[in-house]
C-alpha atoms as a PDB file:
ATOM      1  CA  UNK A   1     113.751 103.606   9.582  1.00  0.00           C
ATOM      2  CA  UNK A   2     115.609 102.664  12.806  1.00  0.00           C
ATOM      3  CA  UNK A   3     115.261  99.493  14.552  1.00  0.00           C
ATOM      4  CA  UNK A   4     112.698 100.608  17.011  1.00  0.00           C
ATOM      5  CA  UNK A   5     110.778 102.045  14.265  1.00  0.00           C
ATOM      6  CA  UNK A   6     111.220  98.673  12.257  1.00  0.00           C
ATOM      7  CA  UNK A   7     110.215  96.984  15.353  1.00  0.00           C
ATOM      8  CA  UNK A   8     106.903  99.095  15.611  1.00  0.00           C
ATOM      9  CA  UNK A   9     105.597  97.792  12.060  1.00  0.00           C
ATOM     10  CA  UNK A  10     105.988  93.941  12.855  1.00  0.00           C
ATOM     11  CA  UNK A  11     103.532  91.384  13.668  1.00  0.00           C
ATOM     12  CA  UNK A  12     105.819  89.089  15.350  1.00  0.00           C
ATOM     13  CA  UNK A  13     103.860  85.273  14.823  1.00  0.00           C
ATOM     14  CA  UNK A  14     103.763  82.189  16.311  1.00  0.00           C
ATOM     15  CA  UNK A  15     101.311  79.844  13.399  1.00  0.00           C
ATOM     16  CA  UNK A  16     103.158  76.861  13.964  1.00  0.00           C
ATOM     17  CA  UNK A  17     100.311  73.650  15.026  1.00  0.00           C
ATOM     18  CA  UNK A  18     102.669  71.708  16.616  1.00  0.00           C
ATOM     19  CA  UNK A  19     103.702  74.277  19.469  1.00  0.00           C
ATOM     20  CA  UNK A  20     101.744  73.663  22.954  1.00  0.00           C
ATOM     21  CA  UNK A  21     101.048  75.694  25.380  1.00  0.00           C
ATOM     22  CA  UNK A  22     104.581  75.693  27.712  1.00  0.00           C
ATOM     23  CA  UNK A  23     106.683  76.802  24.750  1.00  0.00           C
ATOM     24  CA  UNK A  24     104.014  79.343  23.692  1.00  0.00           C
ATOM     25  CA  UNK A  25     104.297  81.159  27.484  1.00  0.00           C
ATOM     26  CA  UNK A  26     108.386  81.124  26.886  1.00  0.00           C
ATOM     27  CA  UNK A  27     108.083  82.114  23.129  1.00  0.00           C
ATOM     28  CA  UNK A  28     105.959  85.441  24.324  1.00  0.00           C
ATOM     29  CA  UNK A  29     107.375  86.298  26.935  1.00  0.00           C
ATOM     30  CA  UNK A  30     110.904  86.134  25.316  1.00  0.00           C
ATOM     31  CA  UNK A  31     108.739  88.629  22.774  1.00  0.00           C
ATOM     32  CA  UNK A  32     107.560  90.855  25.186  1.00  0.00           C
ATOM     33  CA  UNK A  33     109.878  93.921  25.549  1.00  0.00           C
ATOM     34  CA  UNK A  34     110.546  93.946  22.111  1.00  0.00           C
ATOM     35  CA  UNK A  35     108.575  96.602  20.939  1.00  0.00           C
ATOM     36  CA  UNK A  36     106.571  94.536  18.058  1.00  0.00           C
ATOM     37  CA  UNK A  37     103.543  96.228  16.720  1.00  0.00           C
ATOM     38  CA  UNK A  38     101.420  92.578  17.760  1.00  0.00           C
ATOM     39  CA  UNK A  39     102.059  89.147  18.654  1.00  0.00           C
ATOM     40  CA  UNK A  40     100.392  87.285  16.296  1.00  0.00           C
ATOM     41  CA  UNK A  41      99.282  83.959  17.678  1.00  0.00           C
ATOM     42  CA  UNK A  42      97.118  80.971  17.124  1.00  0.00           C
ATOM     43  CA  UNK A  43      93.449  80.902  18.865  1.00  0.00           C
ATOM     44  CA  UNK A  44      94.014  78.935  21.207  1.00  0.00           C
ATOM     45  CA  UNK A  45      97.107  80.978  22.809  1.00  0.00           C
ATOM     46  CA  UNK A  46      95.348  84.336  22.766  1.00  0.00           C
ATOM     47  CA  UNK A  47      94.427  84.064  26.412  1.00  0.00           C
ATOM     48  CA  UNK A  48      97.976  83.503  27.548  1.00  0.00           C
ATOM     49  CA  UNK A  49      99.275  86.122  25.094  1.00  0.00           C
ATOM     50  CA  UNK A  50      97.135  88.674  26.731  1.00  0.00           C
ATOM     51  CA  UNK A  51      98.049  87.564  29.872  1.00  0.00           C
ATOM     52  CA  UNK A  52     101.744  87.791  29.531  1.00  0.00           C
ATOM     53  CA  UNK A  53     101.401  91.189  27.750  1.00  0.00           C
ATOM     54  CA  UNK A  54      99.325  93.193  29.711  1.00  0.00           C
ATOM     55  CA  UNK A  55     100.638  96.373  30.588  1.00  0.00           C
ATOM     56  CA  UNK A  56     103.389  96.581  27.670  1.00  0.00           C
ATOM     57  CA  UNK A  57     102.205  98.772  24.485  1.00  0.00           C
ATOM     58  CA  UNK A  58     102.427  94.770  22.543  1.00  0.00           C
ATOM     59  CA  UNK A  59      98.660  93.966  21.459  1.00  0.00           C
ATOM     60  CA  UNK A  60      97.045  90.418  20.611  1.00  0.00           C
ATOM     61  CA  UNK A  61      96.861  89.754  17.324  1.00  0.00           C
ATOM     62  CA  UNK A  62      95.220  86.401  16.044  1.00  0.00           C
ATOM     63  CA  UNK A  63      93.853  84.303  13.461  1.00  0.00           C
ATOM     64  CA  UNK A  64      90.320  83.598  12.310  1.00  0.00           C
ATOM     65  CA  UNK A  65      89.292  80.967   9.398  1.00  0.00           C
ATOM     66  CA  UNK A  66      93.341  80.600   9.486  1.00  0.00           C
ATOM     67  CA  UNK A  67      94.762  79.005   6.976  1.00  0.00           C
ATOM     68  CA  UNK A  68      92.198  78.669   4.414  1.00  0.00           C
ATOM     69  CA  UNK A  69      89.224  80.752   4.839  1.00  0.00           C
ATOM     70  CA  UNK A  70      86.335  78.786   3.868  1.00  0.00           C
ATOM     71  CA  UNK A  71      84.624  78.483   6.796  1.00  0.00           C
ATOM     72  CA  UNK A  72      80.791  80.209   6.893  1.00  0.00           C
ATOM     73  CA  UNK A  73      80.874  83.920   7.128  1.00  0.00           C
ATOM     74  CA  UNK A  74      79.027  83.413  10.560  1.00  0.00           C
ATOM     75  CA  UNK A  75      81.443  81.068  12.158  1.00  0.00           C
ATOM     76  CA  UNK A  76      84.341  83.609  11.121  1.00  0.00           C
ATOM     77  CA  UNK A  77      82.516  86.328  13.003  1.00  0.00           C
ATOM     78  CA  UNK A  78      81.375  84.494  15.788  1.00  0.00           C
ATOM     79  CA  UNK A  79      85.233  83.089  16.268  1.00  0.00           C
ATOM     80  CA  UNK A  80      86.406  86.620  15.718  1.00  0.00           C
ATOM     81  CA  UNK A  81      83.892  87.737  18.922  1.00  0.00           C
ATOM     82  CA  UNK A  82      85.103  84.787  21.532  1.00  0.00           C
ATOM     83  CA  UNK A  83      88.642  85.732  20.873  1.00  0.00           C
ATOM     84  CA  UNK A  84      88.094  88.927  21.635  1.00  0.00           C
ATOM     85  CA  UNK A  85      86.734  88.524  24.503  1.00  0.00           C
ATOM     86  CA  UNK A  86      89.511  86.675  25.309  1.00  0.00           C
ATOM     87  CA  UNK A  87      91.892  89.158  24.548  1.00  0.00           C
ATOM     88  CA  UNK A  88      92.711  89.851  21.061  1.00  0.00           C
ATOM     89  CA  UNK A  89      92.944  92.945  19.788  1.00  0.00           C
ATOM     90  CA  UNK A  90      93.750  92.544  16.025  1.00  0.00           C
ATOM     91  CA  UNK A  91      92.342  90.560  14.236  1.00  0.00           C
ATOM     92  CA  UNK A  92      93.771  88.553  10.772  1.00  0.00           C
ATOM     93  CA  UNK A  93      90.772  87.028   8.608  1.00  0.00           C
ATOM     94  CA  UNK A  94      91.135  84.658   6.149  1.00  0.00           C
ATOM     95  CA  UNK A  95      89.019  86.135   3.174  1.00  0.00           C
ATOM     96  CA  UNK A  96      86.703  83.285   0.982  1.00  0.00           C
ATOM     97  CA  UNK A  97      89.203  82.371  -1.100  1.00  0.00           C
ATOM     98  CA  UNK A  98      87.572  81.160  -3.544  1.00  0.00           C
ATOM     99  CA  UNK A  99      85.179  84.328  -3.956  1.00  0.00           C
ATOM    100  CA  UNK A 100      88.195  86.577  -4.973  1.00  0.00           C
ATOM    101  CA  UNK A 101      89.507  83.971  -7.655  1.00  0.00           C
ATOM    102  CA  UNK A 102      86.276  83.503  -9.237  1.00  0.00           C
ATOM    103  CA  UNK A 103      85.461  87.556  -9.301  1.00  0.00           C
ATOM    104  CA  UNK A 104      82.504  87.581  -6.773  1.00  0.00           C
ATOM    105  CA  UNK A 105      83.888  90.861  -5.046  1.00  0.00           C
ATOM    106  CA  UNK A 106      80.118  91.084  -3.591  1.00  0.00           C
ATOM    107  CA  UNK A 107      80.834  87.698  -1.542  1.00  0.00           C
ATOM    108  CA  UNK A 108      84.625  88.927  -0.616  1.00  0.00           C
ATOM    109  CA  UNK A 109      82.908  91.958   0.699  1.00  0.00           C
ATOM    110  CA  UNK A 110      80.471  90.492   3.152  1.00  0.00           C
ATOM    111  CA  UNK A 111      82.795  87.912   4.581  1.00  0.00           C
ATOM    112  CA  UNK A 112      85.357  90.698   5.401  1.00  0.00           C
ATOM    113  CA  UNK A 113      82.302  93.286   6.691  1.00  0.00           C
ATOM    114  CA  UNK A 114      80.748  90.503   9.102  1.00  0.00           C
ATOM    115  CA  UNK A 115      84.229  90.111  10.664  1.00  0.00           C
ATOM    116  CA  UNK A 116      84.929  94.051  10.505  1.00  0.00           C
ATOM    117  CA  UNK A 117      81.507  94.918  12.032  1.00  0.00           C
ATOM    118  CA  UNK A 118      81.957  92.618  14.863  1.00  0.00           C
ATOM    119  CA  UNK A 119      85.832  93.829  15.432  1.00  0.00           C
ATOM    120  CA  UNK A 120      84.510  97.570  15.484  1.00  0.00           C
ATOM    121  CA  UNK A 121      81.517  96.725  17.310  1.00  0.00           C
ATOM    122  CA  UNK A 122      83.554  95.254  20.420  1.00  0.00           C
ATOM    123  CA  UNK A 123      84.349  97.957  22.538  1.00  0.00           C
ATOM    124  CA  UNK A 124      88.230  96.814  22.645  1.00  0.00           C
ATOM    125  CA  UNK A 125      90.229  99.848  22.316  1.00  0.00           C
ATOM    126  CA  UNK A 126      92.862  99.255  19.343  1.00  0.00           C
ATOM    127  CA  UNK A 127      90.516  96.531  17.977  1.00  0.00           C
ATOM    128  CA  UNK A 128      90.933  95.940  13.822  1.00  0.00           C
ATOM    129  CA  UNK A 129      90.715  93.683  11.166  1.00  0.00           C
ATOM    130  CA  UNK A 130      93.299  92.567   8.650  1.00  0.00           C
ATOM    131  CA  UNK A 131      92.192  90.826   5.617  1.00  0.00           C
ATOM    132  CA  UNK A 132      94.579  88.004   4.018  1.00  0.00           C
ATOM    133  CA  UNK A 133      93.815  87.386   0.480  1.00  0.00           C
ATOM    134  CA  UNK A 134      96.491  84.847  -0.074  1.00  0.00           C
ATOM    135  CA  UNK A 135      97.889  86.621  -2.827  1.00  0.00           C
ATOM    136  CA  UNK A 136      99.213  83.141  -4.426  1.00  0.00           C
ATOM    137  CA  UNK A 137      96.391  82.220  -5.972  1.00  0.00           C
ATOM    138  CA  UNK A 138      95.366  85.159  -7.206  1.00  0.00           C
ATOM    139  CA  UNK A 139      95.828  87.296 -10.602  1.00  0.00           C
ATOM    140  CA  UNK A 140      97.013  90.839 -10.438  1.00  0.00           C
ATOM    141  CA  UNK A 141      93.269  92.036 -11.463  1.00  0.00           C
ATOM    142  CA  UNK A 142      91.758  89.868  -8.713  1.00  0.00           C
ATOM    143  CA  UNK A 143      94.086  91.409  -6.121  1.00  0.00           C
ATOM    144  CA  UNK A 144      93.210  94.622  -6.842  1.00  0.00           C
ATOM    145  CA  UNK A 145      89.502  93.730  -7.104  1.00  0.00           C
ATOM    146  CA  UNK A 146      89.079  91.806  -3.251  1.00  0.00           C
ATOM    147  CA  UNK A 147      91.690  94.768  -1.867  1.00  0.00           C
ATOM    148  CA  UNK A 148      88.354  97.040  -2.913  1.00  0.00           C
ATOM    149  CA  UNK A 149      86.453  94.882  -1.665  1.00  0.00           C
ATOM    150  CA  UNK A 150      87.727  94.856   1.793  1.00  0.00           C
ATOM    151  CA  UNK A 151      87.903  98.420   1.617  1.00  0.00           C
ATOM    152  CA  UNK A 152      84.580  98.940   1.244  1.00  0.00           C
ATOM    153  CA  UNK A 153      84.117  96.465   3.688  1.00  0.00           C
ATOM    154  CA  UNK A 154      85.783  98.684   6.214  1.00  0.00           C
ATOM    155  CA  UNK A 155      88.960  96.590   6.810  1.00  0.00           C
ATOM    156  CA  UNK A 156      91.917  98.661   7.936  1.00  0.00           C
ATOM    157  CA  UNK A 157      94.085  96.743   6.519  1.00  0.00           C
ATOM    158  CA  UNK A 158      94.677  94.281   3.698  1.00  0.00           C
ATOM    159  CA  UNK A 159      96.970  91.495   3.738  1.00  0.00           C
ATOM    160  CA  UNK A 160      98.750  89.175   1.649  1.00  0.00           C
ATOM    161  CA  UNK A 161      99.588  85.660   2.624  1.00  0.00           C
ATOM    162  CA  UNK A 162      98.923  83.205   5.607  1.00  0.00           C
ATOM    163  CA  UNK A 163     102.204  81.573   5.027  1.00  0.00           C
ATOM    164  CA  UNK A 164     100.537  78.085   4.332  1.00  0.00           C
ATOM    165  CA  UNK A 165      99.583  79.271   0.341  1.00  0.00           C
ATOM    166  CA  UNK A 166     101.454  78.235  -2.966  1.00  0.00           C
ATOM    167  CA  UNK A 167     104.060  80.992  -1.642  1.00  0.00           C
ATOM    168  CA  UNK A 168     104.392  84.241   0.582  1.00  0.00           C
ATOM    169  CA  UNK A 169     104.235  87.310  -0.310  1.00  0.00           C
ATOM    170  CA  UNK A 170     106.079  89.589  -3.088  1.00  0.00           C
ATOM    171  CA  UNK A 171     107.041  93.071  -3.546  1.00  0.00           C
ATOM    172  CA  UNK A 172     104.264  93.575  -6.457  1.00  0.00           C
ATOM    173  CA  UNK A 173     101.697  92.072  -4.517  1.00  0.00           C
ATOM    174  CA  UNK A 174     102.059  94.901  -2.048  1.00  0.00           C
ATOM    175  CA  UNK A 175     102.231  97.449  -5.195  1.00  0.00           C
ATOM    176  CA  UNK A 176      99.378  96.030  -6.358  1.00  0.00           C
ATOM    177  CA  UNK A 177      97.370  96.332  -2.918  1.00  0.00           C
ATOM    178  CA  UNK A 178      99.056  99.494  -1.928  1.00  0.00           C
ATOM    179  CA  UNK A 179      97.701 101.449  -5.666  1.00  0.00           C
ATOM    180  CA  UNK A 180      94.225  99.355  -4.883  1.00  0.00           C
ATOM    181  CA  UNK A 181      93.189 100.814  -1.679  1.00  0.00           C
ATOM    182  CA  UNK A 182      94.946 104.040  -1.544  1.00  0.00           C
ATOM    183  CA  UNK A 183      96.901 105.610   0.877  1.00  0.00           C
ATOM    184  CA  UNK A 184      95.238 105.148   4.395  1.00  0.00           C
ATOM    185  CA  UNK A 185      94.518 101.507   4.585  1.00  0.00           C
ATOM    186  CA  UNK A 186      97.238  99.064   5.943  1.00  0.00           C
ATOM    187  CA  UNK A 187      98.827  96.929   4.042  1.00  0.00           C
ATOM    188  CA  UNK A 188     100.420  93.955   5.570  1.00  0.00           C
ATOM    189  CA  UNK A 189     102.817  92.049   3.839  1.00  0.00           C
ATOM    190  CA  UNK A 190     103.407  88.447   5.026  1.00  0.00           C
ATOM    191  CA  UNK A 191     105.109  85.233   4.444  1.00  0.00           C
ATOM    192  CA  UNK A 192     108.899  84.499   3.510  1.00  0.00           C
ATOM    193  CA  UNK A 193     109.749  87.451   5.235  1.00  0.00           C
ATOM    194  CA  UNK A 194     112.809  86.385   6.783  1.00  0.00           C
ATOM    195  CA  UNK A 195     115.763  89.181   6.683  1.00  0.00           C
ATOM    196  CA  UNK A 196     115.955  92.728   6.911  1.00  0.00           C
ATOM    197  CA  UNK A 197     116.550  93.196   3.475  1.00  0.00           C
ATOM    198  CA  UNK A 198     112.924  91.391   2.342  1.00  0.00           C
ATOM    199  CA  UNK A 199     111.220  93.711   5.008  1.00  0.00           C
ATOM    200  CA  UNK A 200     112.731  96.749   3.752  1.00  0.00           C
ATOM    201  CA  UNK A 201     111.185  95.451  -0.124  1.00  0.00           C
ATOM    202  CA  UNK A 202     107.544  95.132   1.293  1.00  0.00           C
ATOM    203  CA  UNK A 203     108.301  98.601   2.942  1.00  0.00           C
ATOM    204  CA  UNK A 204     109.429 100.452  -0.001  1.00  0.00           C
ATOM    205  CA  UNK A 205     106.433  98.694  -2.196  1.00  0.00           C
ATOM    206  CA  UNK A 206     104.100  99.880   0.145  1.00  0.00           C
ATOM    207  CA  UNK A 207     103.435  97.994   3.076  1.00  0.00           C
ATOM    208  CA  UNK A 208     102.845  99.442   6.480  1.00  0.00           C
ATOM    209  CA  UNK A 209     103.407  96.008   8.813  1.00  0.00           C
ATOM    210  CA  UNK A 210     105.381  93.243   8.158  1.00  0.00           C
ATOM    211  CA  UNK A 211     104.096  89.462   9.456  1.00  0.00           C
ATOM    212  CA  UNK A 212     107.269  87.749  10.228  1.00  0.00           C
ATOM    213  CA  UNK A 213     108.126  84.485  12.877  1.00  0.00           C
ATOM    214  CA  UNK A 214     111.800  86.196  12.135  1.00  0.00           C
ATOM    215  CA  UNK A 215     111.269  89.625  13.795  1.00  0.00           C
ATOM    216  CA  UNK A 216     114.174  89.422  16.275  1.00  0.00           C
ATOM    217  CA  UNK A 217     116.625  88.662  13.678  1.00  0.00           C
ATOM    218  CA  UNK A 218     115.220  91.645  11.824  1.00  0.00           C
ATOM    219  CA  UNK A 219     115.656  93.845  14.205  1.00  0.00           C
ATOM    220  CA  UNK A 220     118.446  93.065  15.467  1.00  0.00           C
ATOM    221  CA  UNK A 221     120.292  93.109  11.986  1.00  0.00           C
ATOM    222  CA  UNK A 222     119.206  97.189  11.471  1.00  0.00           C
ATOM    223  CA  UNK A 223     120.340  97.783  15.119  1.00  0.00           C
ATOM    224  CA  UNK A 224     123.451  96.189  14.205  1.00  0.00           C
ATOM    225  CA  UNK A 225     124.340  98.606  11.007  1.00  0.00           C
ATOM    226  CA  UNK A 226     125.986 101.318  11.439  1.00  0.00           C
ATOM    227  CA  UNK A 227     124.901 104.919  11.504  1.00  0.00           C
ATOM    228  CA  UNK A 228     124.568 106.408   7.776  1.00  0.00           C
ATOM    229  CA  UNK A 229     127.670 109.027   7.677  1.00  0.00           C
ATOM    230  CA  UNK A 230     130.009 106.617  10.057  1.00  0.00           C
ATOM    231  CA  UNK A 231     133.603 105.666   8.833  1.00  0.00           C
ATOM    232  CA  UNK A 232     133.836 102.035   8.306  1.00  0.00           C
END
């Protein structure tokens, strides 16, 4: 995978609560050209990200029940249908948490399919939802069992971490997701992915995007090595 190819499978993001709206315009627009899959970005910058990428192939990706998913099912689907409106076109779910550790894959299920029937339902063209399951807290077993769940919810893709859980993400977490739903749902990995090396892990375990605020370093590290076959 070349860097442009790297580039393609990133969700460059931008969580952080203490950034404001001036350093948000400068942080996307120093994102723009960089061929990124999405710019992920908080709520409340979603109008500004769409703004500043219109007309590059970059979509809006955002956040909804971010970090901890426990807000009502109806509130996550109603704040996944404002954003996007405003703009979004991707959009990362925090799953009921507390469903998936205690087994109930029957209440994982309709959280994710309120948010994923509203997402398909919108008309945007591109529009999907990513489910985070914030692997951390979560056994093997009940990975594999909300990654069903979400699939049957009609999530494109799972995903593994906010960032803001008892860790990030791990190479067997994606293993675990990637043997759970098969092979034509996304799996995202996220959090602590900082280098090139730890993207290239979650790639080779299975993921298909990469969440990382470290994207540029990324790919500019693979652009920097040199061609397989060249004397050194």
């Amino acid at each position: 995978m070349n860097a442009r190819e790297l580039a393609a499978a990133i969700d460059q993001t931008l969580l952080k609560p203490n950034v404001g709206e001036l350093a948000a315009r400068e942080w996307i627009a120093a994102q723009r050209d960089a061929g990124f899959a999405s710019l992920c970005v908080a709520p409340a910058m979603v109008p500004w990200a769409a703004e500043l990428l219109a007309g590059t192939a970059t979509k809006v990706c955002t956040v909804v029940a971010f970090p901890l998913g426990y807000a009502l099912t109806v509130s996550k689907a109603d704040e996944a249908r404002r954003l996007l409106d405003a703009g979004a076109s991707e959009i990362d779910m925090v799953v009921n948490i507390g469903a998936a550790v205690e087994g109930d894959v029957l209440a994982v299920e309709r959280d994710a399919r309120a948010v994923v029937e509203v997402v398909s339902g919108s008309g945007v063209a591109g529009a999907l939802t990513k489910v985070i399951l914030e692997t951390g807290y979560l056994t093997p077993e009940q990975i594999s069992a909300a990654s069903l769940a979400c699939v049957r919810a009609g999530a494109e893709f799972v995903k593994t971490s906010t960032g803001f859980g008892p860790r990030g993400a791990s190479a067997e977490d994606v293993r675990i997701m990637r043997a759970a739903v098969g092979p034509d749902i996304g799996v995202k990995a996220a959090g602590g992915i900082r280098t090139l090396e730890a993207a290239r892990e979650m790639l080779a375990a299975g993921a298909t995007r990469i969440g990382t605020s470290a994207g540029l370093d990324i790919v500019a590290a693979a652009a920097g090595e040199a061609p397989a076959g060249a004397a050194g």
